[in-house]
N, C-alpha and C. Protein backbone atom coordinates (compact mmCIF):
# COMPACT_ATOMS: atom_id res chain seq x y z
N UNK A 1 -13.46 72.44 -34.24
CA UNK A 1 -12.35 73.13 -34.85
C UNK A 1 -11.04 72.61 -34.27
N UNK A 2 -9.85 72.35 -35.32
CA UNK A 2 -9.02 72.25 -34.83
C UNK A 2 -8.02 73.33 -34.01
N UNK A 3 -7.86 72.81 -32.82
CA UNK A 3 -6.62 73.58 -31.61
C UNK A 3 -5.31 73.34 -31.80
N UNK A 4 -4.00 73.96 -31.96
CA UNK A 4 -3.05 73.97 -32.41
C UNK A 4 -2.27 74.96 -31.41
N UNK A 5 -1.29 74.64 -30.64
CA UNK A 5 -0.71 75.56 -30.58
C UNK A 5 1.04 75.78 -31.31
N UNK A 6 1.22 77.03 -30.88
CA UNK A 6 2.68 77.19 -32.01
C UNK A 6 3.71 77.38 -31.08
N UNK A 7 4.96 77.04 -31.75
CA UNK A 7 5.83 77.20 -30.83
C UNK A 7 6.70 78.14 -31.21
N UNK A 8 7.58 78.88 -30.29
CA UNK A 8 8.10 80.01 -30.54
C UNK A 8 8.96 80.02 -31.66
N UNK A 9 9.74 79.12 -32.15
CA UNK A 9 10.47 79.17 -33.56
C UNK A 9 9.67 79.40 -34.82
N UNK A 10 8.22 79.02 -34.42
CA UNK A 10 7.44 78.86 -35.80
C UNK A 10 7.05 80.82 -35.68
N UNK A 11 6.85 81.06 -34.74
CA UNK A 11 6.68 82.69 -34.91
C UNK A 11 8.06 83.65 -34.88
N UNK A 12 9.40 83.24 -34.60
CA UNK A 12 9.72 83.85 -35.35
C UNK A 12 10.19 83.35 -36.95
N UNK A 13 9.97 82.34 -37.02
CA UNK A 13 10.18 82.19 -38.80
C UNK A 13 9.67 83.47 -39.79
N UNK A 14 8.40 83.62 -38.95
CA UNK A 14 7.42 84.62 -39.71
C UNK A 14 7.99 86.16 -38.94
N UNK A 15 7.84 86.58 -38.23
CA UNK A 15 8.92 87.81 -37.90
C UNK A 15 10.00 88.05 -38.31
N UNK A 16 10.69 87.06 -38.49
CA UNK A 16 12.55 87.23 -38.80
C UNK A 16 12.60 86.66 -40.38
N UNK A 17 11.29 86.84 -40.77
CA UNK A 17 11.39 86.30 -42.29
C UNK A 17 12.44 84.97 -42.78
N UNK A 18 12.51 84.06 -41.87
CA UNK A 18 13.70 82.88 -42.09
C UNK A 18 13.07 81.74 -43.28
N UNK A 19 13.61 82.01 -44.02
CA UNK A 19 13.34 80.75 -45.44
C UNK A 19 14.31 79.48 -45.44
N UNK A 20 14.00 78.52 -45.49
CA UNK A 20 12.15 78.32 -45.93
C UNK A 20 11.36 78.01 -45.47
N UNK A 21 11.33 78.39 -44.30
CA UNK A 21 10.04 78.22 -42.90
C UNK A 21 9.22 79.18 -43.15
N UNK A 22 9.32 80.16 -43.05
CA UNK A 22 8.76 81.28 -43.34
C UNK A 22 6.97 81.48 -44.36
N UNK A 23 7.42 80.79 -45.70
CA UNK A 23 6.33 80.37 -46.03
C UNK A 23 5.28 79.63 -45.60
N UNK A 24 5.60 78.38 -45.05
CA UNK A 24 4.79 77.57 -44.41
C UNK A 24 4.60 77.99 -43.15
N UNK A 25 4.97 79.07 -41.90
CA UNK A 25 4.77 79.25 -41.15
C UNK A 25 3.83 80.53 -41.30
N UNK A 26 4.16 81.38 -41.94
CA UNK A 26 2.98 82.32 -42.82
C UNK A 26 1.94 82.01 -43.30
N UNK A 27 2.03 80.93 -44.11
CA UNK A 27 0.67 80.11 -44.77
C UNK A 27 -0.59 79.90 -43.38
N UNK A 28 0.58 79.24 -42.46
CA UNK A 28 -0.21 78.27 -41.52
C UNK A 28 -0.98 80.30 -40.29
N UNK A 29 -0.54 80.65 -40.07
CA UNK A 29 -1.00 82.44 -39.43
C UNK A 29 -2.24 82.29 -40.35
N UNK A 30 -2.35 82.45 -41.66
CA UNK A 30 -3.55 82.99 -42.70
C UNK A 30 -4.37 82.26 -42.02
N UNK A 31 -4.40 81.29 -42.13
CA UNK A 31 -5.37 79.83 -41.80
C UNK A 31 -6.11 80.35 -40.70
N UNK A 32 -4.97 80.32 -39.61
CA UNK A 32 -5.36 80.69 -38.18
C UNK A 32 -6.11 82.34 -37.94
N UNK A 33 -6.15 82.81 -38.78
CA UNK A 33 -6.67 83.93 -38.95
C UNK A 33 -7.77 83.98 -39.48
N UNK A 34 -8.34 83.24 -40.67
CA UNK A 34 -8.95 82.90 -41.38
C UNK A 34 -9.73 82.22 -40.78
N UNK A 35 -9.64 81.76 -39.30
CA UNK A 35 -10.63 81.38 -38.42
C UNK A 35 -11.32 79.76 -39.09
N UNK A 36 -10.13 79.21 -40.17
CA UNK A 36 -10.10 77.63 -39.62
C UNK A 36 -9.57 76.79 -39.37
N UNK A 37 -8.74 77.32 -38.35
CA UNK A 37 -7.56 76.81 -37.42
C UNK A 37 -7.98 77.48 -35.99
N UNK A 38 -7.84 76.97 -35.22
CA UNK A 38 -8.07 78.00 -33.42
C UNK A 38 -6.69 78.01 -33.23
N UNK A 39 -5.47 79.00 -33.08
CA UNK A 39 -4.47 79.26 -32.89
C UNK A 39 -4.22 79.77 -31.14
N UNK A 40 -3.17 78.23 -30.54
CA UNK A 40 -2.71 78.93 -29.24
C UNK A 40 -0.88 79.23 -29.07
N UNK A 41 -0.75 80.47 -28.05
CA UNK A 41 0.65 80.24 -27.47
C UNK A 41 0.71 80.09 -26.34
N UNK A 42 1.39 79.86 -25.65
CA UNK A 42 1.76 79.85 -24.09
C UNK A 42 2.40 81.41 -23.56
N UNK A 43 1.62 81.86 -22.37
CA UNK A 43 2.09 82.95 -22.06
C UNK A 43 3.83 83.42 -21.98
N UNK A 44 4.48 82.27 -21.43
CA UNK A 44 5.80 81.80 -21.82
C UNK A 44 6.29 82.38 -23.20
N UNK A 45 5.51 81.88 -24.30
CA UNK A 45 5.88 82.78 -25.79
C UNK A 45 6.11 84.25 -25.62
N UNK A 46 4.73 84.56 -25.36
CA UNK A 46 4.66 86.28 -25.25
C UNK A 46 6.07 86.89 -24.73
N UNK A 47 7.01 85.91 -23.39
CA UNK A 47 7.93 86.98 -23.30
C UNK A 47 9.15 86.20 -23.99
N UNK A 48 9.46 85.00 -24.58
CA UNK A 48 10.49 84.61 -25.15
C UNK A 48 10.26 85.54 -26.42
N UNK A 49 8.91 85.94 -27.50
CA UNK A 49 9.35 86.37 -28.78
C UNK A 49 9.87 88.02 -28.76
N UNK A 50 9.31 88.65 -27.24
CA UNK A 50 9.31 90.21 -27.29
C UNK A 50 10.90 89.96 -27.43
N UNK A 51 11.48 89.42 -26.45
CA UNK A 51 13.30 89.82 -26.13
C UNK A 51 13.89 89.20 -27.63
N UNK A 52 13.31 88.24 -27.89
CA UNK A 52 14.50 87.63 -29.10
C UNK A 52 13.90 88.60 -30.48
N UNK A 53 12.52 89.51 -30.33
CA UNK A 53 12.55 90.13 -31.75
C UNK A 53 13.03 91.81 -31.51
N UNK A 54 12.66 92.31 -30.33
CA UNK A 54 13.53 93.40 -29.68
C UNK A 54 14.73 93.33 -29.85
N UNK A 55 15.38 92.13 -29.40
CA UNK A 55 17.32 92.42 -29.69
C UNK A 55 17.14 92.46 -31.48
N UNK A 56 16.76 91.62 -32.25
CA UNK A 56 16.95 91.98 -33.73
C UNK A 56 16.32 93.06 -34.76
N UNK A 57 15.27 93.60 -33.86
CA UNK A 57 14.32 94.15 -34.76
C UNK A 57 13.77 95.43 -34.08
N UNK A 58 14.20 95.77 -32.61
CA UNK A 58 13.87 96.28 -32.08
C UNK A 58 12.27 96.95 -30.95
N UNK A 59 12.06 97.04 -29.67
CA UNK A 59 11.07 97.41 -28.97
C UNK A 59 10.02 97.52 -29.60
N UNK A 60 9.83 98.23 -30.96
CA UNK A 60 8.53 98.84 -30.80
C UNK A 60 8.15 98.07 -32.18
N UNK A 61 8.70 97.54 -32.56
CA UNK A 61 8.85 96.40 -33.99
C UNK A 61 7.89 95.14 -32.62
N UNK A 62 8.66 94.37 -31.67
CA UNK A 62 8.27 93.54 -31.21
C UNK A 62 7.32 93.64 -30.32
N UNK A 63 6.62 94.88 -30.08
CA UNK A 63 5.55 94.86 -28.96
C UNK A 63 4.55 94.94 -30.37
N UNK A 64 4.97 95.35 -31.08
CA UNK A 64 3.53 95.89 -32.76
C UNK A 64 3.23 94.12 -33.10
N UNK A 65 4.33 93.48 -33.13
CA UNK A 65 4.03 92.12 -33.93
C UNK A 65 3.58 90.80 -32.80
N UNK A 66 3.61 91.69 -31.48
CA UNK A 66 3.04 90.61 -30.19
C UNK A 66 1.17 91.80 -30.39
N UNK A 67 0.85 92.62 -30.49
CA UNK A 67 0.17 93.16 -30.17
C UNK A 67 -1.12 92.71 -31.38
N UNK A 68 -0.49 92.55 -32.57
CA UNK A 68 -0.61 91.78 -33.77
C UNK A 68 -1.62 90.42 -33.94
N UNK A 69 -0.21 89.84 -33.20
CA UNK A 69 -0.52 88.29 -33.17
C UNK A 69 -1.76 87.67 -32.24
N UNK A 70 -1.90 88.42 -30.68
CA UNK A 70 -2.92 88.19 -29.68
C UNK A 70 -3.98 88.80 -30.45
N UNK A 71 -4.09 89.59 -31.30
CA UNK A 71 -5.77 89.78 -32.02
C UNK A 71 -6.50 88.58 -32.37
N UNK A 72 -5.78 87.92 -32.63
CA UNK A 72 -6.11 86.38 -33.45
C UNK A 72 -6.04 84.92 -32.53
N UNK A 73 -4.89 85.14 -31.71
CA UNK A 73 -4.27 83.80 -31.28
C UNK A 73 -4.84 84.00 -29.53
N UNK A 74 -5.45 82.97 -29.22
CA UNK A 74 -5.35 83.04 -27.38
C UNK A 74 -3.97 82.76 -27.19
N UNK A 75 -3.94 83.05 -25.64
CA UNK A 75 -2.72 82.66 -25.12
C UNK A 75 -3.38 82.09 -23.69
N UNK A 76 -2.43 80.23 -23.63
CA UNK A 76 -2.46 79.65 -22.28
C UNK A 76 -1.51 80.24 -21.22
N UNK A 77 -2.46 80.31 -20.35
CA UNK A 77 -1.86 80.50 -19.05
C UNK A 77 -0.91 79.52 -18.34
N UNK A 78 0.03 80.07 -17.72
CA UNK A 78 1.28 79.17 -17.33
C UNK A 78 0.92 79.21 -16.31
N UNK A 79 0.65 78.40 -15.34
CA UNK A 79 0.41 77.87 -13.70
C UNK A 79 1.25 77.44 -12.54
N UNK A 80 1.16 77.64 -11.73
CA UNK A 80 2.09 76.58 -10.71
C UNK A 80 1.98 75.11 -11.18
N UNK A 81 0.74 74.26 -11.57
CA UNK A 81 0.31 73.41 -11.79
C UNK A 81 1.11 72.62 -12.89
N UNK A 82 1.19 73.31 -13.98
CA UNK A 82 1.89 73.46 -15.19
C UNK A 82 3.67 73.69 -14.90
N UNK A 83 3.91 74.15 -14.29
CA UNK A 83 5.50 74.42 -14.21
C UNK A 83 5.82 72.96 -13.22
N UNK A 84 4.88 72.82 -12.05
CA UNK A 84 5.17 71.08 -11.34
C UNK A 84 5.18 70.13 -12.39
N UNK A 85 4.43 70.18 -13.28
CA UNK A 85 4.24 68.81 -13.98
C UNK A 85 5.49 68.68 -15.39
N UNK A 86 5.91 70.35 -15.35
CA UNK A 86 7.35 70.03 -16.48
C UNK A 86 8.65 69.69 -15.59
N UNK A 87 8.08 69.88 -14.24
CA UNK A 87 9.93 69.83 -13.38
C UNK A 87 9.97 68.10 -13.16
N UNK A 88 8.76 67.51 -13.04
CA UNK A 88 8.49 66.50 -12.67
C UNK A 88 8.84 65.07 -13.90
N UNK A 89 8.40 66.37 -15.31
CA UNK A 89 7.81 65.10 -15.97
C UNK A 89 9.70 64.56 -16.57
N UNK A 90 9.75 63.75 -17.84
CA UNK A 90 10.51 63.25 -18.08
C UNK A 90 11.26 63.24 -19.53
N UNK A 91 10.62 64.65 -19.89
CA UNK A 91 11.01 65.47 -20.58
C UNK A 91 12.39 66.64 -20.36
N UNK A 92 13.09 66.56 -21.22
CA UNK A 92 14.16 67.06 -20.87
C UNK A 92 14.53 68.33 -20.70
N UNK A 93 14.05 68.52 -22.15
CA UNK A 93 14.01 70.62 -22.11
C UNK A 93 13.15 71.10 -21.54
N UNK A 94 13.03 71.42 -20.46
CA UNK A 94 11.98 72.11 -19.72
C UNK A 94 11.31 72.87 -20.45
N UNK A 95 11.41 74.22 -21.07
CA UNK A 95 10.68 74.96 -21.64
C UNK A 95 9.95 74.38 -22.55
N UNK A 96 10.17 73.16 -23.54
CA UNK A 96 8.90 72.17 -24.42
C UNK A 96 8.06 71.31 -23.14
N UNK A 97 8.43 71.49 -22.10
CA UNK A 97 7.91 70.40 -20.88
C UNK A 97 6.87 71.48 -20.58
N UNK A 98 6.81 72.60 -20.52
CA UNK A 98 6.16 73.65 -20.05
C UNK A 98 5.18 73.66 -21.40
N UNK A 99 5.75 73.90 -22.68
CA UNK A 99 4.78 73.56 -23.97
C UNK A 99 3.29 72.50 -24.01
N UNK A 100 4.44 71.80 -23.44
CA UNK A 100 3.28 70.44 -23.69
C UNK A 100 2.52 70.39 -22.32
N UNK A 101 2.65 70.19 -21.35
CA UNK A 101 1.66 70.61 -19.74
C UNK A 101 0.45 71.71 -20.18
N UNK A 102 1.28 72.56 -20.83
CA UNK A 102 -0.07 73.91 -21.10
C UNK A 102 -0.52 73.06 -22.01
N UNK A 103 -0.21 72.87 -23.25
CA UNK A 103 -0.80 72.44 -24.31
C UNK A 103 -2.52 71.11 -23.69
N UNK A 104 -1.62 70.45 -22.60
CA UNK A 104 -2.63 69.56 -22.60
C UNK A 104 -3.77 69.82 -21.18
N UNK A 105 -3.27 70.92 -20.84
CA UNK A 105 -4.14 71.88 -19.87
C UNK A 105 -5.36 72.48 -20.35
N UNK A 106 -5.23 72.72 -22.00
CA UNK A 106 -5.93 73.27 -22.94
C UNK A 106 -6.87 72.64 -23.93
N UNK A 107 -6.81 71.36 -24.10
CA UNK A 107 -6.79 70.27 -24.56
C UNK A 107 -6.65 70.76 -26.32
N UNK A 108 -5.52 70.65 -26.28
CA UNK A 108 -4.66 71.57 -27.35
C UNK A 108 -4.93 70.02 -28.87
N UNK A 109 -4.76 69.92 -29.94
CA UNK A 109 -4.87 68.62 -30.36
C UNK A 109 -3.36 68.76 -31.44
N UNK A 110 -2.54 69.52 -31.61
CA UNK A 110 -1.31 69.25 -32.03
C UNK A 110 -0.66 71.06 -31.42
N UNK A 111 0.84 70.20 -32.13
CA UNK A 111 1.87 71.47 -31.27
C UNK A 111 2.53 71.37 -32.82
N UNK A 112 2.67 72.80 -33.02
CA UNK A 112 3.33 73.21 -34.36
C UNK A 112 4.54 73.71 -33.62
N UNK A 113 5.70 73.06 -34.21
CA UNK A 113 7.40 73.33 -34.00
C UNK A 113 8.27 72.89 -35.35
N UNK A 114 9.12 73.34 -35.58
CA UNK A 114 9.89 73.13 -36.27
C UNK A 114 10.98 71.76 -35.64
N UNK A 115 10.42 71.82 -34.52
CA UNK A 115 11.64 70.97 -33.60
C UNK A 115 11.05 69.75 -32.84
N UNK A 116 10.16 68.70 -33.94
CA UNK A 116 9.48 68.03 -33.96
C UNK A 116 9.81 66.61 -32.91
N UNK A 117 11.10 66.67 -33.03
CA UNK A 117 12.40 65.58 -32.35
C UNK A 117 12.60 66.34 -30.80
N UNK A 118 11.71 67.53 -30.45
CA UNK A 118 11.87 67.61 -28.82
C UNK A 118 10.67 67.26 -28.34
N UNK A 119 9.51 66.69 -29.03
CA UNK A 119 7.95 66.40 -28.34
C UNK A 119 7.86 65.47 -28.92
N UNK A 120 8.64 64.13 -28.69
CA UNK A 120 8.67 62.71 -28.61
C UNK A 120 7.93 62.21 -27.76
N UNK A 121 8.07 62.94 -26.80
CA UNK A 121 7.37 62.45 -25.51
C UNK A 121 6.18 62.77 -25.20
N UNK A 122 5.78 64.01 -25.77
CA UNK A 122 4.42 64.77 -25.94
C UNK A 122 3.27 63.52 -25.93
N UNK A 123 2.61 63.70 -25.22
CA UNK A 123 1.08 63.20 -25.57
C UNK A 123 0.36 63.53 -26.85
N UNK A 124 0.51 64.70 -27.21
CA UNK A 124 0.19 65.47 -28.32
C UNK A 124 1.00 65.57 -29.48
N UNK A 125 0.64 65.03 -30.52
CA UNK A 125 1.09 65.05 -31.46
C UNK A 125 1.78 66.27 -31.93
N UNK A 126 2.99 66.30 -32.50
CA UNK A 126 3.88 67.47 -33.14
C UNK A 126 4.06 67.41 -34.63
N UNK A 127 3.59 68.60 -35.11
CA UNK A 127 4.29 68.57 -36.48
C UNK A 127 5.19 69.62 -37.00
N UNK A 128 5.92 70.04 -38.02
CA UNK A 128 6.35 71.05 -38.58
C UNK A 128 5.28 72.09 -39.41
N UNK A 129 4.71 72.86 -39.52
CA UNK A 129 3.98 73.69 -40.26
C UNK A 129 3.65 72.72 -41.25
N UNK A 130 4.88 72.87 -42.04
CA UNK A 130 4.89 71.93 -43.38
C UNK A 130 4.18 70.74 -43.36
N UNK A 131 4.44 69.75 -42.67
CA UNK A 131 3.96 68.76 -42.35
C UNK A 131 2.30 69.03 -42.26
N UNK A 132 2.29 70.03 -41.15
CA UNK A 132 0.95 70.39 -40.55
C UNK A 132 -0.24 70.69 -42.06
N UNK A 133 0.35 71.55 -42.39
CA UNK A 133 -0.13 72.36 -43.73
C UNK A 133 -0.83 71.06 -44.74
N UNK A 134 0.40 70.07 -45.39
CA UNK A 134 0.12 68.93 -46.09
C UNK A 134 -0.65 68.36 -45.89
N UNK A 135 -0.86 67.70 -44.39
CA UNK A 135 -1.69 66.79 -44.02
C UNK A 135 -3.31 67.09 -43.94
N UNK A 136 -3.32 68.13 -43.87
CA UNK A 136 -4.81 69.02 -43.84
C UNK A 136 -5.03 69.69 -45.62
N UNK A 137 -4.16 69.29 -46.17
CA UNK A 137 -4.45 70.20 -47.79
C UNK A 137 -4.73 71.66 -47.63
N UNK A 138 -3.82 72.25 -46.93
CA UNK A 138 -4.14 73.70 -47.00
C UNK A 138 -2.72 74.44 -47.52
N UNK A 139 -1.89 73.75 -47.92
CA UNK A 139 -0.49 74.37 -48.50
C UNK A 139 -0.55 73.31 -50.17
């Protein structure tokens, strides 16, 4: 089965209803739900989506749609191991440096982002939903 993990823009596309991501980032949840996709986040997610859907949507909106999402999706563990190898590596934005370390801690086989142009460096291939969706014929 394919391993995928998502990155925090692609979940809130689907929380914050943002078009035209939204569809294809919705599409791509069914899939992963639908149990033929294996869907991961990084524990890192869990607290970047609570604060950014709490300030817009409020506490009990963003603990329902984290409480939601872990029914379905594992979540990687963030390590000492994992935080050395993003301070180290040569990646710029730390927090995708932290993405991709977990990702390949996991042996993750793509990273779904909208922000395809920050995991250049990734070992692991990146796509956009969209992209993701096409290439597999499931959109």
């Amino acid at each position: 089965m394919i391993k995928v993990l998502l990155d925090t823009n692609v979940l809130l596309d689907i929380v914050l209803q943002r078009e035209p991501h939204y569809k294809y980032s919705s599409k791509l949840i069914i899939e992963i739900d639908g149990n033929s996709i294996k869907g991961f986040i990084t524990a890192t997610t869990i607290t970047d989506i609570y604060y950014l859907i709490r300030k817009s949507k409020g506490r009990d909106i963003a603990l329902t749609f984290i409480e939601n999402l872990i029914s379905f999706i594992d979540v990687i563990a963030v390590d000492k191991a994992i935080i050395f190898n993003a301070i180290e590596s040569e990646i710029l934005d730390f927090e995708d440096a932290v993405q991709i370390f977990a990702s390949i801690s996991s042996s993750i086989d793509y990273i779904i982002t909208r922000n395809t142009n920050d995991f250049t460096k990734s070992e692991i291939p990146a796509y956009s939903p969209k992209e993701f969706l096409e290439s597999y014929s499931l959109f």
